[in-house]
Protein backbone atom coordinates (compact mmCIF):
# COMPACT_ATOMS: atom_id res chain seq x y z
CA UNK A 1 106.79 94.30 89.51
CA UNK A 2 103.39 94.80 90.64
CA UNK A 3 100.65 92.24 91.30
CA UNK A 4 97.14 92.53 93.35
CA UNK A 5 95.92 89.68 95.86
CA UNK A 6 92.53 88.52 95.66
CA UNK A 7 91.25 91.26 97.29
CA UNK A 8 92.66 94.01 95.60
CA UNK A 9 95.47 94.76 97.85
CA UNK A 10 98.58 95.97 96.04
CA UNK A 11 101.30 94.19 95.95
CA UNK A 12 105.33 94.57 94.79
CA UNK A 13 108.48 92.35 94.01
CA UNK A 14 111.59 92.78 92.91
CA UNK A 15 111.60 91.71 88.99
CA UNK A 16 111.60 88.17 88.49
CA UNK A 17 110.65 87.10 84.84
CA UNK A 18 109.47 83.89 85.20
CA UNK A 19 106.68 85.56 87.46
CA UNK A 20 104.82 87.13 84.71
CA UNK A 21 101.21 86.34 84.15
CA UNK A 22 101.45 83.63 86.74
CA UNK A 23 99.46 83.23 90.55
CA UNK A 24 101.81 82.57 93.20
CA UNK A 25 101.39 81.93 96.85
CA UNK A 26 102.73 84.24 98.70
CA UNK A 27 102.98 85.87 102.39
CA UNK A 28 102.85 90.16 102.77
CA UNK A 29 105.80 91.71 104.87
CA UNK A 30 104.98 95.34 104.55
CA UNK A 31 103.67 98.30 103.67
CA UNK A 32 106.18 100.31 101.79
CA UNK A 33 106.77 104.35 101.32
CA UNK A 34 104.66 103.99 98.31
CA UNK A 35 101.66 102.25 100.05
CA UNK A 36 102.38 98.94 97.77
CA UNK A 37 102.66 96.01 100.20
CA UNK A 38 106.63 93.87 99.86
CA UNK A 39 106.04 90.14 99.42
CA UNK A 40 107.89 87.20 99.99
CA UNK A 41 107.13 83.79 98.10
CA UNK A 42 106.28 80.70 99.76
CA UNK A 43 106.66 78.08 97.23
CA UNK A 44 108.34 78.90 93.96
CA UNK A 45 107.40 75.68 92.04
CA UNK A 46 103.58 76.10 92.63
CA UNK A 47 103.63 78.71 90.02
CA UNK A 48 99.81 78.68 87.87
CA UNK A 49 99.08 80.15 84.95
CA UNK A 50 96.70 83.36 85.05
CA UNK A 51 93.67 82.48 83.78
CA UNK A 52 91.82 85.41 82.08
């Protein structure tokens, strides 16, 4: 699943569902084959909703 940062740098995680639509704090690990940068959450209950 695919996400950006706020600004604009691309970012990927493994599928998680309950990630959809939401903000999520987050630190970047690397820069993968694809050019998408792997993250790792920090806090998985400070979940937001995506305002649009």
């Amino acid at each position: 699943m695919y996400g950006f940062t706020e600004n604009y740098i691309k970012v990927e995680i493994e599928y998680k569902p309950n990630l959809s639509n939401r903000i999520a704090d987050v630190s970047l690990l690397e820069i993968n084959d694809n050019g998408n940068v792997k993250i790792k959450l920090i806090d998985k209950k400070s979940f937001k909703f995506k305002l649009a």
